[in-house]
C-alpha atoms as a PDB file:
ATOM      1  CA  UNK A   1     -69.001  10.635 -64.564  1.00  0.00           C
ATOM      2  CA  UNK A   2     -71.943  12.594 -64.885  1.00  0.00           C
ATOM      3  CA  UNK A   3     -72.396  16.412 -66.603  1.00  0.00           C
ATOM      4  CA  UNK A   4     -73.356  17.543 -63.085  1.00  0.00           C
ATOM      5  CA  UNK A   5     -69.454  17.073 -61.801  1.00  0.00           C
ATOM      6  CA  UNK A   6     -66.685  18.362 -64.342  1.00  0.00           C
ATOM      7  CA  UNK A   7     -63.352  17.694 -64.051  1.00  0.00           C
ATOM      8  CA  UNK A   8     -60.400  19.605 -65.649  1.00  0.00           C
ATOM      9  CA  UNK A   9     -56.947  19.509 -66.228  1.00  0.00           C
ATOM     10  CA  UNK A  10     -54.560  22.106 -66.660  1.00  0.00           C
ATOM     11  CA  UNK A  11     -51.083  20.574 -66.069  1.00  0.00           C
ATOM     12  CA  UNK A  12     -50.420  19.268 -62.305  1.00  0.00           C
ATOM     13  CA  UNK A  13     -53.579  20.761 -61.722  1.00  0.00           C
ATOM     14  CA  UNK A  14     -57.250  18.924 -61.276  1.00  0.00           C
ATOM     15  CA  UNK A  15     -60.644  21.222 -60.972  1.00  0.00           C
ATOM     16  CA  UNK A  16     -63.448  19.349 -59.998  1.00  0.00           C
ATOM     17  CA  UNK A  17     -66.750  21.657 -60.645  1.00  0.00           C
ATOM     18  CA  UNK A  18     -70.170  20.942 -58.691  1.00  0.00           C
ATOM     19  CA  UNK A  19     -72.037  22.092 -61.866  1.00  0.00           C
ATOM     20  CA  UNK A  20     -75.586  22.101 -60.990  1.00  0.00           C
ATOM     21  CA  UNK A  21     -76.302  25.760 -60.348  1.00  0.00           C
ATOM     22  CA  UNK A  22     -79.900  25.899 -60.918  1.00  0.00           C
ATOM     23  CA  UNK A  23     -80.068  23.641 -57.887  1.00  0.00           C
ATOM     24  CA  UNK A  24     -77.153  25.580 -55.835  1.00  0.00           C
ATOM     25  CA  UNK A  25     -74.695  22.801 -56.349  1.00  0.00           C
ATOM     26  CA  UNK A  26     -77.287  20.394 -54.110  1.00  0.00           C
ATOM     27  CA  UNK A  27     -75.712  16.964 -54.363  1.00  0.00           C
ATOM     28  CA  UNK A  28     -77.403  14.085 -55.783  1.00  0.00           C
ATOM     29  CA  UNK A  29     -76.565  10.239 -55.285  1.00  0.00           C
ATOM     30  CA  UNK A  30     -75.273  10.398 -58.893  1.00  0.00           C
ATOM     31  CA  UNK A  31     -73.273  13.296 -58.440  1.00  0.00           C
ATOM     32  CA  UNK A  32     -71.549  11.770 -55.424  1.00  0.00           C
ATOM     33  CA  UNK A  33     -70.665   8.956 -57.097  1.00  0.00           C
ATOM     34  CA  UNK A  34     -69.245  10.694 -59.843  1.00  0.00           C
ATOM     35  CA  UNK A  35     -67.080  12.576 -56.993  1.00  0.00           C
ATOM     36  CA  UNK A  36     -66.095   9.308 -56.011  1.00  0.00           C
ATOM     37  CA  UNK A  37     -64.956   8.140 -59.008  1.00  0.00           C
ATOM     38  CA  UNK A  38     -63.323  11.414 -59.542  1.00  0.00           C
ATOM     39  CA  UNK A  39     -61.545  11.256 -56.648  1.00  0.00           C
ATOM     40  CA  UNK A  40     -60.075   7.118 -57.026  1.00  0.00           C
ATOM     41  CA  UNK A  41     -58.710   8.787 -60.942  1.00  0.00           C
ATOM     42  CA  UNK A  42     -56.900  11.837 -59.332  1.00  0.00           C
ATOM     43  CA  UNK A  43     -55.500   9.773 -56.815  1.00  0.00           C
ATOM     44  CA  UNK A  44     -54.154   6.908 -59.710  1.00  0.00           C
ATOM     45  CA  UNK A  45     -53.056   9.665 -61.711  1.00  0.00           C
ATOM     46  CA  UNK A  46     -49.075  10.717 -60.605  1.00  0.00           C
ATOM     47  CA  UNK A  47     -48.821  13.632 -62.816  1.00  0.00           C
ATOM     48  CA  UNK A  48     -52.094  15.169 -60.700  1.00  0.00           C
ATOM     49  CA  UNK A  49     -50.327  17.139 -57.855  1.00  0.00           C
ATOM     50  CA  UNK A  50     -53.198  19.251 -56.259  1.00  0.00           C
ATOM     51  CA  UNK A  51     -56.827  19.848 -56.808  1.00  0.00           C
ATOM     52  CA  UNK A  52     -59.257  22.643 -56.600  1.00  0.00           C
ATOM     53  CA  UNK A  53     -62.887  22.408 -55.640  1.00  0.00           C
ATOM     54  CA  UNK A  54     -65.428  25.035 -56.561  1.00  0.00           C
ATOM     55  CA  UNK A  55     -68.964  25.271 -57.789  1.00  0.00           C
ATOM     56  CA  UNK A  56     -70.503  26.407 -60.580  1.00  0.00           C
ATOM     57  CA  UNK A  57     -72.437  29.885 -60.982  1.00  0.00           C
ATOM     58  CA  UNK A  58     -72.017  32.954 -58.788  1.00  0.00           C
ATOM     59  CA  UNK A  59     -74.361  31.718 -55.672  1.00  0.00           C
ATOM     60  CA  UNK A  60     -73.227  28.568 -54.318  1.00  0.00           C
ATOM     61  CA  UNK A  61     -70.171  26.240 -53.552  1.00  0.00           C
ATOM     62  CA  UNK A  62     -72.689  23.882 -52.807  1.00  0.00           C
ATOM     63  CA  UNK A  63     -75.605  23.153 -50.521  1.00  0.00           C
ATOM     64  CA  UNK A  64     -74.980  19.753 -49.554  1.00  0.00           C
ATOM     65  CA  UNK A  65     -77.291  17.196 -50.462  1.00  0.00           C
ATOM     66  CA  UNK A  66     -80.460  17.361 -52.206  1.00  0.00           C
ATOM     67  CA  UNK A  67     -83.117  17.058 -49.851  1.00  0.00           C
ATOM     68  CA  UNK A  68     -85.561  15.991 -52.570  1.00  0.00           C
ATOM     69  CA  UNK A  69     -83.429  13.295 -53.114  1.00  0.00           C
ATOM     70  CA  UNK A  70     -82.658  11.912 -49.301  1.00  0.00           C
ATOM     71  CA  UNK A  71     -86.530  10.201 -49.223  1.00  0.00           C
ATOM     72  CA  UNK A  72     -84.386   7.295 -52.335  1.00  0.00           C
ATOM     73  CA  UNK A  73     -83.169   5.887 -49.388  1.00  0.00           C
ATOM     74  CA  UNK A  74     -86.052   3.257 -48.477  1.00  0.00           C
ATOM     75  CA  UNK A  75     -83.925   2.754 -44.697  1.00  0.00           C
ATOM     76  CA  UNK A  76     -81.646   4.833 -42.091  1.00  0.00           C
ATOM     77  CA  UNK A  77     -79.060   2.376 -42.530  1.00  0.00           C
ATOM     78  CA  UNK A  78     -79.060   2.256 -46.347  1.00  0.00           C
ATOM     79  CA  UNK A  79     -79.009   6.072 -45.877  1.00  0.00           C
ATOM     80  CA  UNK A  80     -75.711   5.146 -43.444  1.00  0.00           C
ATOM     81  CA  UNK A  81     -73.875   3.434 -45.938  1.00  0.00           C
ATOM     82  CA  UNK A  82     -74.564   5.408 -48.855  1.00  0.00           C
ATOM     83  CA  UNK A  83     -71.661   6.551 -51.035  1.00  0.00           C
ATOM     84  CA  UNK A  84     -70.562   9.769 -48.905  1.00  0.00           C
ATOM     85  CA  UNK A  85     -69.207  13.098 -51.132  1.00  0.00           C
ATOM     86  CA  UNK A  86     -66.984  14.626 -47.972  1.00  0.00           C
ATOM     87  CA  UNK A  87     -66.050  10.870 -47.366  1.00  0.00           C
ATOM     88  CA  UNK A  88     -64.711  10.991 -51.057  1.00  0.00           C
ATOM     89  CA  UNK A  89     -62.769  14.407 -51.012  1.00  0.00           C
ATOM     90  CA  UNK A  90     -61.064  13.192 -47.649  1.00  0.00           C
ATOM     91  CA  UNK A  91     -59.788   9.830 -49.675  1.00  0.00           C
ATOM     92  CA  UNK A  92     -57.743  12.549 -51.436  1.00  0.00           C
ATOM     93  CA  UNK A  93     -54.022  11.801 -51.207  1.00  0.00           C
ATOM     94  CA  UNK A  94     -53.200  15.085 -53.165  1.00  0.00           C
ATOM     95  CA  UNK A  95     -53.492  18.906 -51.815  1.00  0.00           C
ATOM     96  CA  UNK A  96     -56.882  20.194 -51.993  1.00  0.00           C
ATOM     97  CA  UNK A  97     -58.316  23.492 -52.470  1.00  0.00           C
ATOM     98  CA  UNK A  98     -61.828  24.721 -51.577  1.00  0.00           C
ATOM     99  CA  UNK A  99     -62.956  27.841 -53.770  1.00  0.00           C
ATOM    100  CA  UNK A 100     -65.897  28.440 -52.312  1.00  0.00           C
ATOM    101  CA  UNK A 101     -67.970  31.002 -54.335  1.00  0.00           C
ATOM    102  CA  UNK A 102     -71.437  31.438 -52.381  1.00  0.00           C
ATOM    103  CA  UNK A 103     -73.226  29.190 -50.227  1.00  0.00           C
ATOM    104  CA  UNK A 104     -71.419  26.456 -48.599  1.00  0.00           C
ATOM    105  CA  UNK A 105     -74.194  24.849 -46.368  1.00  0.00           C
ATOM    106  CA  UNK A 106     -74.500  21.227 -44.626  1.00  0.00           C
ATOM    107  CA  UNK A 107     -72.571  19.052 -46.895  1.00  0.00           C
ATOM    108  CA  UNK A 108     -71.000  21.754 -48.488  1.00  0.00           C
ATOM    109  CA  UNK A 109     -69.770  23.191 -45.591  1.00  0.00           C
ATOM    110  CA  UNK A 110     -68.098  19.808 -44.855  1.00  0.00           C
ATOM    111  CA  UNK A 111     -67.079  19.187 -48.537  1.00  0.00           C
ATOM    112  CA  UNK A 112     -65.313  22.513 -48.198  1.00  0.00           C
ATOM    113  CA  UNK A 113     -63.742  21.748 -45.051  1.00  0.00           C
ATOM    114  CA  UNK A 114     -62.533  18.148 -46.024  1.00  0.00           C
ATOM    115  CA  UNK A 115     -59.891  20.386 -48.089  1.00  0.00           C
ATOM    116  CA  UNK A 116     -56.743  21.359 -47.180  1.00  0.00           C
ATOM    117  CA  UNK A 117     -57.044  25.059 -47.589  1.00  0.00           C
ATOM    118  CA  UNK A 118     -60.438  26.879 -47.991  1.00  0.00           C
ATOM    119  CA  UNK A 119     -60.525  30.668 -49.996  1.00  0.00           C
ATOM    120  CA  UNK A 120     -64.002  32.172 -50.470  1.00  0.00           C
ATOM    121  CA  UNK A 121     -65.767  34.742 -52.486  1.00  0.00           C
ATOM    122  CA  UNK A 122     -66.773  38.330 -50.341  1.00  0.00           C
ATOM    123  CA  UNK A 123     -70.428  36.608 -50.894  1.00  0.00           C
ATOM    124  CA  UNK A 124     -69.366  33.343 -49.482  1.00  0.00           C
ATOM    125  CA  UNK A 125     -71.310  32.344 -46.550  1.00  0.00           C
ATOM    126  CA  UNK A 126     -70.900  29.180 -44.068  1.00  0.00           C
ATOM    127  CA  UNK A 127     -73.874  27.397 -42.425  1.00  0.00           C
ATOM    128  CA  UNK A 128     -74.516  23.913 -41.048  1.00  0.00           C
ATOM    129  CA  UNK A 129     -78.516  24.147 -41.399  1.00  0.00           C
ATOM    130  CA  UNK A 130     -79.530  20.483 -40.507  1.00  0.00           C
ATOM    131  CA  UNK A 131     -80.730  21.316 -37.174  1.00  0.00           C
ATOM    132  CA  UNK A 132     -83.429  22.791 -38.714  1.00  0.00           C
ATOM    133  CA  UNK A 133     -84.993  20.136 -40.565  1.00  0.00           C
ATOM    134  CA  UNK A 134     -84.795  18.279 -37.463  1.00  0.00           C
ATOM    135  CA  UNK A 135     -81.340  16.289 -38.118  1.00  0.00           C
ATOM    136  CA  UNK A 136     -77.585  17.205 -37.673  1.00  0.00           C
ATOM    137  CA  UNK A 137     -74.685  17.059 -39.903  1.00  0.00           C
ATOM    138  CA  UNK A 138     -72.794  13.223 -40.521  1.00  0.00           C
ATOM    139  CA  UNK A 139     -70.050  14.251 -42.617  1.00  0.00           C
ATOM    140  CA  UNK A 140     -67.579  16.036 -39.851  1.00  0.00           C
ATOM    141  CA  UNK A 141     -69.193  19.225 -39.211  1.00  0.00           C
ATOM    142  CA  UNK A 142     -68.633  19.265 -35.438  1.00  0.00           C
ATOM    143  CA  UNK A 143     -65.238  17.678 -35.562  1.00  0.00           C
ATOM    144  CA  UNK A 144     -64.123  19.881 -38.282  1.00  0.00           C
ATOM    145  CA  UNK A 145     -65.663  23.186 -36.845  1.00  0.00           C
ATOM    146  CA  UNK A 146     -64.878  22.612 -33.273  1.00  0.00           C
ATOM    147  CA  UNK A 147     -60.854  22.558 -34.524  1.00  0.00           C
ATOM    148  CA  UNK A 148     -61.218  25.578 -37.156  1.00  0.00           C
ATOM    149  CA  UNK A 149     -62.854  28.054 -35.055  1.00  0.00           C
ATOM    150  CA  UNK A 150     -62.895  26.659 -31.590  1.00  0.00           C
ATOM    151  CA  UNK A 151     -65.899  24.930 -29.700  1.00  0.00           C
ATOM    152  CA  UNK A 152     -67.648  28.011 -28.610  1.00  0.00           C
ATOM    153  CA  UNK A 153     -68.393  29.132 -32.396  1.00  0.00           C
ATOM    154  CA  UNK A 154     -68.744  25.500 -33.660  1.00  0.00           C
ATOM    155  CA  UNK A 155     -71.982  24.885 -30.872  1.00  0.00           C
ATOM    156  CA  UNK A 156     -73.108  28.294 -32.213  1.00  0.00           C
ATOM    157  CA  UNK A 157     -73.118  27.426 -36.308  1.00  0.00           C
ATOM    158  CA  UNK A 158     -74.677  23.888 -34.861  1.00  0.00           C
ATOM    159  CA  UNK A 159     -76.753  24.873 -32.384  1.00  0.00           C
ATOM    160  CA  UNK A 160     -78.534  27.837 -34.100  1.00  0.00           C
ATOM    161  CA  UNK A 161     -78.089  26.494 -37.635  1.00  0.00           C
ATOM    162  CA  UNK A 162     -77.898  29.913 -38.960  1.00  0.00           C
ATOM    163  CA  UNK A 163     -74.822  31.118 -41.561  1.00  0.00           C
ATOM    164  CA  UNK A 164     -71.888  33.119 -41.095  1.00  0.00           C
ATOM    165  CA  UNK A 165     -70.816  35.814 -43.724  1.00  0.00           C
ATOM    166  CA  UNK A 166     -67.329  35.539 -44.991  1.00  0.00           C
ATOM    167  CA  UNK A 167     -65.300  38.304 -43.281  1.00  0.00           C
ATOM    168  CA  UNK A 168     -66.782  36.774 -40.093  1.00  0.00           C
ATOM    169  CA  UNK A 169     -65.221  32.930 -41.439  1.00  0.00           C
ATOM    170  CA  UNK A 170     -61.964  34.904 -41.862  1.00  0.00           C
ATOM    171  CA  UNK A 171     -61.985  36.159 -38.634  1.00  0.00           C
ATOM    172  CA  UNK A 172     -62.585  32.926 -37.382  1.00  0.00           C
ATOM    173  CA  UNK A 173     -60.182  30.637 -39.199  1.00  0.00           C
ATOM    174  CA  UNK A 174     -62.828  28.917 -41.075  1.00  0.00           C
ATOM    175  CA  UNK A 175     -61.034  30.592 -44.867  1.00  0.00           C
ATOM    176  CA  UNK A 176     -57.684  31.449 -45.071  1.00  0.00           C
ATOM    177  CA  UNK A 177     -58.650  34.375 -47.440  1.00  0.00           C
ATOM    178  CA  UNK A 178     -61.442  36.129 -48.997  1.00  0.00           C
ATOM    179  CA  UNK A 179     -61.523  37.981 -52.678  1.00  0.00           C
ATOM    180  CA  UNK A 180     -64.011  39.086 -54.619  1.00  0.00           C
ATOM    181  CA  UNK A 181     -65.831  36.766 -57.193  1.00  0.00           C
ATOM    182  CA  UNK A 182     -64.234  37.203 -60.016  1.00  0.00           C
ATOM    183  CA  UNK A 183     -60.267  36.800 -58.104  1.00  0.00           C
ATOM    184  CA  UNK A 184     -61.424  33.528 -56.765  1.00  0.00           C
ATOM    185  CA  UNK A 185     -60.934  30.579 -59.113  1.00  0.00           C
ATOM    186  CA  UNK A 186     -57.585  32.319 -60.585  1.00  0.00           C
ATOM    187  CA  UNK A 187     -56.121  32.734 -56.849  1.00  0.00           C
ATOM    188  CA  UNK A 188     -57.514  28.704 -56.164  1.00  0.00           C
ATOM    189  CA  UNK A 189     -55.346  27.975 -59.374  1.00  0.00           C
ATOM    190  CA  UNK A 190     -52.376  30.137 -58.173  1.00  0.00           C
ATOM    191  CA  UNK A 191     -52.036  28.478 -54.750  1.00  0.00           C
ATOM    192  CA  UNK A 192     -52.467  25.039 -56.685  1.00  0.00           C
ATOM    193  CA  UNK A 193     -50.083  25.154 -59.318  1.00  0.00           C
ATOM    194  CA  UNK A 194     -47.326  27.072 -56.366  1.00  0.00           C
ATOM    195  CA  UNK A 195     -48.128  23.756 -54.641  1.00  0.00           C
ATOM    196  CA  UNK A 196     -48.030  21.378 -57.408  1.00  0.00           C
ATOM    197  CA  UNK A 197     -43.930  22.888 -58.120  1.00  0.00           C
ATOM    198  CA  UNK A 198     -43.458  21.440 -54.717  1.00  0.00           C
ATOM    199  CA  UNK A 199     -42.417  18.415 -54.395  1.00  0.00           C
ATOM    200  CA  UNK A 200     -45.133  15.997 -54.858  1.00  0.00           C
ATOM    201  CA  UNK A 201     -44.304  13.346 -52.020  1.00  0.00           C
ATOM    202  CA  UNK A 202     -43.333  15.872 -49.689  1.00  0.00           C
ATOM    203  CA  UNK A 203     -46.833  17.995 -50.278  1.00  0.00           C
ATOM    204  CA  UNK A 204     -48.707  14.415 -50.319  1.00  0.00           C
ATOM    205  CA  UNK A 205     -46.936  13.928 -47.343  1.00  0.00           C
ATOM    206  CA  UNK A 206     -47.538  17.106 -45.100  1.00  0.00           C
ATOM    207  CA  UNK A 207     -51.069  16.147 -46.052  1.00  0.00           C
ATOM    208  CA  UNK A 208     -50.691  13.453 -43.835  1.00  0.00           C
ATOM    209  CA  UNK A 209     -48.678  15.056 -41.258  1.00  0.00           C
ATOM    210  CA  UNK A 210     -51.501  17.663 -40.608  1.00  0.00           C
ATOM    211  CA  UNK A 211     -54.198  15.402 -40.778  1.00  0.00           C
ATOM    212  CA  UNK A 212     -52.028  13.242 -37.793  1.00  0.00           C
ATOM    213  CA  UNK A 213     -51.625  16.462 -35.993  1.00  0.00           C
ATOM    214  CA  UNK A 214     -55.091  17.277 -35.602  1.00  0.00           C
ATOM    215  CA  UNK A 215     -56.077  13.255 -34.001  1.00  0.00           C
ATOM    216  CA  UNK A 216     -52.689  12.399 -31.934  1.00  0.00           C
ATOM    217  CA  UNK A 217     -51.601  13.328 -28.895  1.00  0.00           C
ATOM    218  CA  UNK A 218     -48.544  15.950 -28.922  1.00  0.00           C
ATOM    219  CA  UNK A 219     -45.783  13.577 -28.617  1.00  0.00           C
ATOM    220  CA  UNK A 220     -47.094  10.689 -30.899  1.00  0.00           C
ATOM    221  CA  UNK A 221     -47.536  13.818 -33.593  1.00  0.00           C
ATOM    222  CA  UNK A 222     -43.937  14.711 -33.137  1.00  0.00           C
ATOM    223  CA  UNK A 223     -42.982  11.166 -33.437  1.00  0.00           C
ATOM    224  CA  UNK A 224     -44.581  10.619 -36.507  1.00  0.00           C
ATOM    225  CA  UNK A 225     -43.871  13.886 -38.126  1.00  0.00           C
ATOM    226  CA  UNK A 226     -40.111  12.634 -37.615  1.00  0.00           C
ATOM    227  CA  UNK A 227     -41.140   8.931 -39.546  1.00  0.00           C
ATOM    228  CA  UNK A 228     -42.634  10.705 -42.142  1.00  0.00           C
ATOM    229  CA  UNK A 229     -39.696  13.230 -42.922  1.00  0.00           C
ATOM    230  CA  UNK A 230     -37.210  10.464 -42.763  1.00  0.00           C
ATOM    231  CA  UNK A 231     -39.317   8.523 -45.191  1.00  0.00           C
ATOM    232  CA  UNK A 232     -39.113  12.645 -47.334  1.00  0.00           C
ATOM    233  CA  UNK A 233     -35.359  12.597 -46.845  1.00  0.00           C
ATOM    234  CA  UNK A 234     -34.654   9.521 -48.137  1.00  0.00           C
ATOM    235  CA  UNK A 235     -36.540  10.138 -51.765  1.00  0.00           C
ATOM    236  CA  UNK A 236     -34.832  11.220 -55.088  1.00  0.00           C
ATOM    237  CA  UNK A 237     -36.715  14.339 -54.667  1.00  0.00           C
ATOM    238  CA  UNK A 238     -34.834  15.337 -52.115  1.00  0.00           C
ATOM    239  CA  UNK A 239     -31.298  14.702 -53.253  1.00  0.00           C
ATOM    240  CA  UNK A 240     -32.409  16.356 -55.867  1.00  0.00           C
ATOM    241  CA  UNK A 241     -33.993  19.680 -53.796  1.00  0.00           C
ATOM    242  CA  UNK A 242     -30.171  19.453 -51.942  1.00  0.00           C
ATOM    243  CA  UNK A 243     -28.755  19.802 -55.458  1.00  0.00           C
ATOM    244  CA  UNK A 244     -30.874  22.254 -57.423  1.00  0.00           C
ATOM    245  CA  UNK A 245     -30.125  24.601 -53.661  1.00  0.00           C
ATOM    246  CA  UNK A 246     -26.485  24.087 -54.118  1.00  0.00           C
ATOM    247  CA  UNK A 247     -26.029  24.701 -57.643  1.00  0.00           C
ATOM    248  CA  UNK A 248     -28.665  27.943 -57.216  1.00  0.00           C
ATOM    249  CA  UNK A 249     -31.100  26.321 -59.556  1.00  0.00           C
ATOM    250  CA  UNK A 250     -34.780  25.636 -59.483  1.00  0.00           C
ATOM    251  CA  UNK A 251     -35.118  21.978 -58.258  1.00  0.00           C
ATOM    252  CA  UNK A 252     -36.769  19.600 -61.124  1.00  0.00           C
ATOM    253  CA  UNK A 253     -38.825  17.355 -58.677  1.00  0.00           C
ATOM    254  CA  UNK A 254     -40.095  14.018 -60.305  1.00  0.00           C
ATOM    255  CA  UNK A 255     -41.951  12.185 -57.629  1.00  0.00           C
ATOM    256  CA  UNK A 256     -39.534   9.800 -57.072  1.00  0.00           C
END
């Protein structure tokens, strides 16, 4: 790990921190592979059960990667296969969070939207800039966009390169809310701890359900969603959810 990503632990709860401010959260090959790193520990770890992404300071999430940095890689292809930061935080088997406090530009808009759920700050804003340094976005911008907020608003964030304020992502569907600053973090750690009560294969597994929803056709989706809720049904966790609902208790859920 590296100072530049923290990671915190505050029972079934993981915060991973982008904590180079000074820079606005730009990543650097270092700090990605700390994120991957990061990322192979939360998902070894059982008693993890959801995660929250932010950035440090009060202007970005992050701005993607550190273009001072991209000139490292000596080829295209080595730049290719480099260790990839929204490849990383889509690994993630657990729920996922976006906080996203300020700018969350190129690889930071596509870190943010590699969560599950995205909540920003009132001086959030949302760009995918690389068309104006003469490249585009390679970690799921246009697939990601072109779902969230439709294709007609994805070609315009692409196209133009310019960013989008917050109330305008909440309009949109790009956030599912927006608070000011200093509501952010404690709301990311509200929704992630009401999630981690949840059962943990069941959340881990809607993960997956929604993910499938969003590549296969209607009635493979349905198909699937039914495997998947079977597999649910047939865990510990869910005799147990049957019980604690009978008995008018809170269900104890053990991953099991």
């Amino acid at each position: 790990m590296t100072d530049e990503v923290t990671f915190t632990l505050d029972g079934h709860v993981a915060t991973l921190t982008l904590n180079r401010p000074q820079k606005l959260n730009s990543v650097t090959p270092e700090m990605a592979s700390a994120l991957v790193a990061a990322v192979a520990r939360i998902n070894a770890d059982d008693a993890i059960r959801c995660v929250v992404l932010t950035g440090a300071g009060p202007k970005a999430f992050c701005c993607g990667s550190d273009i001072r940095e991209l000139d490292r890689y000596d080829t295209a292809w080595n730049f290719r296969n480099r260790e990839d930061y929204c490849d990383a935080i889509r690994r993630l088997r657990k729920p996922a969070i976006a906080a996203v406090n300020g700018y969350a530009f190129g690889g930071g808009l596509e870190t943010a939207m590699s969560c599950d759920i995205r909540i920003c700050s009132d001086n959030a804003q949302f760009a995918a800039p690389e068309i104006k340094l003469g490249w585009i976005g390679g970690g799921g911008v246009a697939a990601f966009l072109s779902h969230a907020i439709g294709a007609s608003n994805a070609a315009l964030m692409i196209l133009t390169g310019d960013p989008v304020d917050a109330q305008k992502a909440l309009a949109w569907g790009l956030v599912s809310e927006v608070l000011p600053q200093d509501r952010l973090l404690p709301r990311a750690q509200e929704l992630a701890a009401i999630i981690a009560s949840r059962a943990p294969i069941a959340a881990e597994t809607a993960k997956l359900n929604l993910a499938a929803a969003h590549t296969l056709p209607v009635e493979q989706a349905i198909a699937y969603e039914r495997d998947l809720q079977t597999i649910c049904f047939a865990t510990e966790d869910a005799a147990e959810g049957r019980a604690a609902f009978k008995e008018k208790r809170p269900p104890a859920f053990r991953r099991k």
